[in-house]
C-alpha atoms as a PDB file:
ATOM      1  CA  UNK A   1       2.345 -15.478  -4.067  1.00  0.00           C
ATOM      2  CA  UNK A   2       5.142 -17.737  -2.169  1.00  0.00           C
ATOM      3  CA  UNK A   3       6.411 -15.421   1.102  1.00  0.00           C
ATOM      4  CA  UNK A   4      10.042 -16.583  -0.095  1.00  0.00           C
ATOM      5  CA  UNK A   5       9.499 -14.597  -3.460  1.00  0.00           C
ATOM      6  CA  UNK A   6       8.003 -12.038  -1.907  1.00  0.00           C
ATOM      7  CA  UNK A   7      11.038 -11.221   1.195  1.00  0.00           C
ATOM      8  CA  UNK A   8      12.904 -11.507  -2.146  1.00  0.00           C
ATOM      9  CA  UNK A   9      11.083  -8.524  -3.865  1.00  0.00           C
ATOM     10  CA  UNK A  10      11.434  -6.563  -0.185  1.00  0.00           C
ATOM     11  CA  UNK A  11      15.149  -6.881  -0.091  1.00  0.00           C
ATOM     12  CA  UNK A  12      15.744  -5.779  -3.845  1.00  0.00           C
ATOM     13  CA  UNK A  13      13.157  -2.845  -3.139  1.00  0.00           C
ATOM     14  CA  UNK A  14      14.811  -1.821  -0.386  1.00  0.00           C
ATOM     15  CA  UNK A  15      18.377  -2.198  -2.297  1.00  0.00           C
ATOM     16  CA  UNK A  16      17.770   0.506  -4.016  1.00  0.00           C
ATOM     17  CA  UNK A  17      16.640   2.819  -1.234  1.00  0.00           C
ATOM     18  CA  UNK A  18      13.190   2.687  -1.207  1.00  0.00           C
ATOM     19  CA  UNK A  19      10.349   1.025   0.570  1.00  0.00           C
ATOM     20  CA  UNK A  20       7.941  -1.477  -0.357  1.00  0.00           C
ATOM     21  CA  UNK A  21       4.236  -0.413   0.461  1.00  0.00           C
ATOM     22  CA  UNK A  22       2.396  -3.337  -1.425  1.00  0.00           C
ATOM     23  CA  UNK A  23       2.781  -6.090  -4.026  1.00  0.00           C
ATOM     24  CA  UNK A  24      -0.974  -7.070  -5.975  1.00  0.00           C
ATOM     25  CA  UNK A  25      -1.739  -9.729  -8.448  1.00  0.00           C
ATOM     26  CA  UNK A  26      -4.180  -8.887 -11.178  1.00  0.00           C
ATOM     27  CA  UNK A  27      -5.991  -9.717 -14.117  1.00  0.00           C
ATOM     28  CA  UNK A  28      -6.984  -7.529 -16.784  1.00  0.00           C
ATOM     29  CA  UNK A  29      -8.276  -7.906 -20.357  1.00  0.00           C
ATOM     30  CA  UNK A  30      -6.890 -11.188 -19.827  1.00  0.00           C
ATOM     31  CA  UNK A  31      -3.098 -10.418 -19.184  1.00  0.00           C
ATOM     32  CA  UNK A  32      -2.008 -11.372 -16.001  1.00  0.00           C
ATOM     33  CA  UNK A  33      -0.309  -8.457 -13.989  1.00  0.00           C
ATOM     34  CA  UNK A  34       2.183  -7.796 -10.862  1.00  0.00           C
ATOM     35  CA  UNK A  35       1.944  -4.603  -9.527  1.00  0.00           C
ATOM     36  CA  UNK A  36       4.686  -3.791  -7.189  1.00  0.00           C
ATOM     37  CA  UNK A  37       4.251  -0.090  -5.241  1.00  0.00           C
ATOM     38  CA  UNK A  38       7.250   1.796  -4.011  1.00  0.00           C
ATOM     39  CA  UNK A  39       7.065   4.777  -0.889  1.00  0.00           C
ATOM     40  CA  UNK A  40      10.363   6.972  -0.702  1.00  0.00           C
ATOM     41  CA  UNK A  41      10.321  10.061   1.840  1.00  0.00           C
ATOM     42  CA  UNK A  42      11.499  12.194  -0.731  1.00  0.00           C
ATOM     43  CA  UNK A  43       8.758  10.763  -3.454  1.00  0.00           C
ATOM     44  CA  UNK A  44       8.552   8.109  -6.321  1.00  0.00           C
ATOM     45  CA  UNK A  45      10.407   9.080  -9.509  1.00  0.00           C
ATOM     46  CA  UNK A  46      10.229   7.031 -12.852  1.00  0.00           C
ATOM     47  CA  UNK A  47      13.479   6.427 -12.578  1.00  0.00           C
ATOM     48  CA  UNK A  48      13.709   4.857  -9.605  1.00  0.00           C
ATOM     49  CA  UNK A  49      10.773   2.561 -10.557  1.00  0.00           C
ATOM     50  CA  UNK A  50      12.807   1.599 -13.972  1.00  0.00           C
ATOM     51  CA  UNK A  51      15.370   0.769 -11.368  1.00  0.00           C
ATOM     52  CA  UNK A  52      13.424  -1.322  -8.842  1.00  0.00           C
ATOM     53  CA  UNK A  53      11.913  -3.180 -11.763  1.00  0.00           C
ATOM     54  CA  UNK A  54      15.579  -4.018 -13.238  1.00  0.00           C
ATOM     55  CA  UNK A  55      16.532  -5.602 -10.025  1.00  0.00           C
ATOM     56  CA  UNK A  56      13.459  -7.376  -9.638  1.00  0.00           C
ATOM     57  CA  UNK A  57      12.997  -8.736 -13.236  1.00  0.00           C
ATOM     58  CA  UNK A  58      15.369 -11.253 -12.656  1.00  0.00           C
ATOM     59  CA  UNK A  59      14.029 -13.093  -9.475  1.00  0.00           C
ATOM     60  CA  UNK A  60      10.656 -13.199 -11.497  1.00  0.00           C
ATOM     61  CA  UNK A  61      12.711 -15.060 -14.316  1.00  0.00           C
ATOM     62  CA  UNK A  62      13.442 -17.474 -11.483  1.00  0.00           C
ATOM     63  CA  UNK A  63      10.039 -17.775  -9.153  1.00  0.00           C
ATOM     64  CA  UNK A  64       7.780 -17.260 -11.712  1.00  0.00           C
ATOM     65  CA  UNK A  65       4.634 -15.634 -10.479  1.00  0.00           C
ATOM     66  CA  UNK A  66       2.354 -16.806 -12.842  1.00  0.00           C
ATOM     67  CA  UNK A  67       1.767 -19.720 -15.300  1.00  0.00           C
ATOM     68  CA  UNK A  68       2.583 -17.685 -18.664  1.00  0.00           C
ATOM     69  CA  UNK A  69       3.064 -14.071 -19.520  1.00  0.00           C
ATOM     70  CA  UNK A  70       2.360 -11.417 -17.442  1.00  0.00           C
ATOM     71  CA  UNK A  71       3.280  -7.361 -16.932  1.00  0.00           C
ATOM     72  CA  UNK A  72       5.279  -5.888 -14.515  1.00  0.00           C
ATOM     73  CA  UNK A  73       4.230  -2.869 -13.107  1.00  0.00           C
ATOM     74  CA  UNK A  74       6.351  -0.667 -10.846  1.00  0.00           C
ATOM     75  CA  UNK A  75       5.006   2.733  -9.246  1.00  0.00           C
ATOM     76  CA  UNK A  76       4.225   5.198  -6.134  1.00  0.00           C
ATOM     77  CA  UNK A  77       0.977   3.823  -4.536  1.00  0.00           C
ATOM     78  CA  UNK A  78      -0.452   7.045  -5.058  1.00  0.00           C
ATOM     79  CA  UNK A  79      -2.760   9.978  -3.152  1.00  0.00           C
ATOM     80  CA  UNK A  80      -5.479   7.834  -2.761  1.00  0.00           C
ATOM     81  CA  UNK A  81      -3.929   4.857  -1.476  1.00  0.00           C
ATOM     82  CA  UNK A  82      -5.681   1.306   0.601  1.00  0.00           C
ATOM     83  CA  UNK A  83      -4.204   0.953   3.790  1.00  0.00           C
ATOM     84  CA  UNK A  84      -3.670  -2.718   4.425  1.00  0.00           C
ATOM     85  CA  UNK A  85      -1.014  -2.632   7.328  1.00  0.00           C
ATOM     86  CA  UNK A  86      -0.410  -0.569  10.448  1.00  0.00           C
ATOM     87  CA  UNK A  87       2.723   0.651   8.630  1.00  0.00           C
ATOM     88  CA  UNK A  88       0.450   1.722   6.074  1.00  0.00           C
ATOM     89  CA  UNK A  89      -1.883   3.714   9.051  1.00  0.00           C
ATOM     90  CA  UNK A  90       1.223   4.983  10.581  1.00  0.00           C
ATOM     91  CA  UNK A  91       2.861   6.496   7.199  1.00  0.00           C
ATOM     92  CA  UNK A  92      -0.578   7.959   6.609  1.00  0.00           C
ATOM     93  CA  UNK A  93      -0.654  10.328   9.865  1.00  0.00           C
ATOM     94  CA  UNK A  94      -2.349  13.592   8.881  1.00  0.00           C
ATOM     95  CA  UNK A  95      -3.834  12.516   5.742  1.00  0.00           C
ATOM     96  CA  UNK A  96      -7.312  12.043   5.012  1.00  0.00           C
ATOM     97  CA  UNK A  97      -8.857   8.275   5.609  1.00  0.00           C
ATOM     98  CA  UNK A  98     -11.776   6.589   4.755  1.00  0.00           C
ATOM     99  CA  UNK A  99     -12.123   3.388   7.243  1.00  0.00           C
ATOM    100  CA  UNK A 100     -15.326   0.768   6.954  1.00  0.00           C
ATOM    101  CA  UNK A 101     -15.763  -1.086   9.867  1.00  0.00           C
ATOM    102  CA  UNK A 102     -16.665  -4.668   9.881  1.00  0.00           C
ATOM    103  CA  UNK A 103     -19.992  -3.496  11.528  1.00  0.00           C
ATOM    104  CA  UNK A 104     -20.930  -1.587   8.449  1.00  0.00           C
ATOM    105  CA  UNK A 105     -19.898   1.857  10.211  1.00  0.00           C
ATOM    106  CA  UNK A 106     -18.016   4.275   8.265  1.00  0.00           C
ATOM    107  CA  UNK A 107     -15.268   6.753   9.399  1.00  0.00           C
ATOM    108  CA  UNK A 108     -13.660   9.665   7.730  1.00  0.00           C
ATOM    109  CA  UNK A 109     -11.822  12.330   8.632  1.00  0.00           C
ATOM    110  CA  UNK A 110      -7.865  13.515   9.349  1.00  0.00           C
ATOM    111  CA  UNK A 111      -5.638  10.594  10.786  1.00  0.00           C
ATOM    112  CA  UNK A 112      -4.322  12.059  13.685  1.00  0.00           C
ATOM    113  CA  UNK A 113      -3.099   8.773  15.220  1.00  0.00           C
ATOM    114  CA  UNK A 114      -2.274   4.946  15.445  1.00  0.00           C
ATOM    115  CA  UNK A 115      -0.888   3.070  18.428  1.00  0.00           C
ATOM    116  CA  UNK A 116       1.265  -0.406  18.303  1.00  0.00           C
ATOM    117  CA  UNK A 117      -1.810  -1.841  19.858  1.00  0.00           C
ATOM    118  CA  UNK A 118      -3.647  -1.188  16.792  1.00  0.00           C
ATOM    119  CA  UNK A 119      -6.102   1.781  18.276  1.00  0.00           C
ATOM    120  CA  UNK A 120      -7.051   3.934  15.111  1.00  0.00           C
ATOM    121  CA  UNK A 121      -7.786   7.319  15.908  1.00  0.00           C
ATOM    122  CA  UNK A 122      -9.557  10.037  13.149  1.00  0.00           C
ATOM    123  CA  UNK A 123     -10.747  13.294  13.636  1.00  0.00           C
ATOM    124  CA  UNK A 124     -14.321  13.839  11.582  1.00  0.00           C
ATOM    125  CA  UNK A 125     -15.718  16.290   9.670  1.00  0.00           C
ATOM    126  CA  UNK A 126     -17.145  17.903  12.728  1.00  0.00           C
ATOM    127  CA  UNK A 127     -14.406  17.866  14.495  1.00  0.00           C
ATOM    128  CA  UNK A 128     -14.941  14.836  16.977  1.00  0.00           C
ATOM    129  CA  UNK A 129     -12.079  12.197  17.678  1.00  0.00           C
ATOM    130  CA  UNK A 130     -13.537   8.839  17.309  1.00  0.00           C
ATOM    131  CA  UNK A 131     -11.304   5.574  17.758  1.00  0.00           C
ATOM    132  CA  UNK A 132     -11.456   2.168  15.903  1.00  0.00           C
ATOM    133  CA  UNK A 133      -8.923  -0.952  16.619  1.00  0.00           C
ATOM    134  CA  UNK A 134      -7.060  -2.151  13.404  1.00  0.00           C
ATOM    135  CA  UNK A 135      -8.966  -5.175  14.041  1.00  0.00           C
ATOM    136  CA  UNK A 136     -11.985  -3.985  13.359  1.00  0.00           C
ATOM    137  CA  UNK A 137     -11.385  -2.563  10.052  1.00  0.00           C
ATOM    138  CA  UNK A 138     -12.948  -3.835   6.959  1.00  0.00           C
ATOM    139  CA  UNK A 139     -11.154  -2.015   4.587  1.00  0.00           C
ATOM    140  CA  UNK A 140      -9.846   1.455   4.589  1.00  0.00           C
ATOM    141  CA  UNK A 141      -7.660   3.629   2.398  1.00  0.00           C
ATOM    142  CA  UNK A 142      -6.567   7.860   2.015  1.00  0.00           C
ATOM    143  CA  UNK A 143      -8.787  10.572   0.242  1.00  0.00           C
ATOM    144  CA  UNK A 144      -7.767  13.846  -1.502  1.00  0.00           C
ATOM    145  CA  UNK A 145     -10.265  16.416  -0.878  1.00  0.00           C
ATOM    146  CA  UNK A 146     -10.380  17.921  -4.367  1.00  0.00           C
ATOM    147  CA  UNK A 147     -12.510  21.196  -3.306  1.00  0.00           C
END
């Protein structure tokens, strides 16, 4: 996706007062799809996402993301969320993360902390901190312990 369309899906996000966490190109059952998730401190409603998809409907008229048709979808990343950025680390504080390292290691545990430098740190099921740079991270997203 061209970085101009995409500032230009920021600034109409963040017109009407909320965030944007993430915008992902898809394909499914062969219909092409642009999934744009919203954050708000005070949560995701439907009607906010009818309203961030009204203001952005129009700049996709324009910049067409795709050759063709395609869907737009608007909503809350969710619970169980990736974590891409260190915005996305830092928003996450206290939840639970699941982070796989590029050397196949895999932490999880309570986010208790990320630095500007990029130092991860998680608390583990037994209770030890252990520490990972952003750099290092494969991919990594939150959990919801259902028990």
């Amino acid at each position: 996706m061209e970085l101009e369309l995409e500032e230009s899906i920021k600034l109409a996000v963040e017109g009407c007062g909320v965030k944007l966490y993430d915008i992902v190109t898809a394909k499914e059952h062969n219909k092409n799809i642009l999934r744009i998730y919203i954050t708000s401190k005070e949560g995701v409603s439907l009607e906010k996402c009818t309203e961030v998809s009204r203001m952005v409907s129009p700049l996709l008229d324009i910049h067409e993301p795709f050759r063709g048709e395609y869907n737009l979808e608007v909503s809350s990343p969710g619970i169980e969320r990736k974590l891409k950025t260190l915005d996305h680390f830092k928003c996450s504080i206290g939840e639970n993360v699941k982070i796989k390292e590029y050397s196949t290691e895999v932490i999880k545990g309570e986010l208790l902390d990320v630095t500007d430098e990029g130092v991860i740190s998680v608390k583990d099921e037994s209770g030890e901190e252990l520490k990972t740079n952003f750099s290092d991270v494969l991919a990594a997203s939150t959990y919801f312990d259902w028990k």
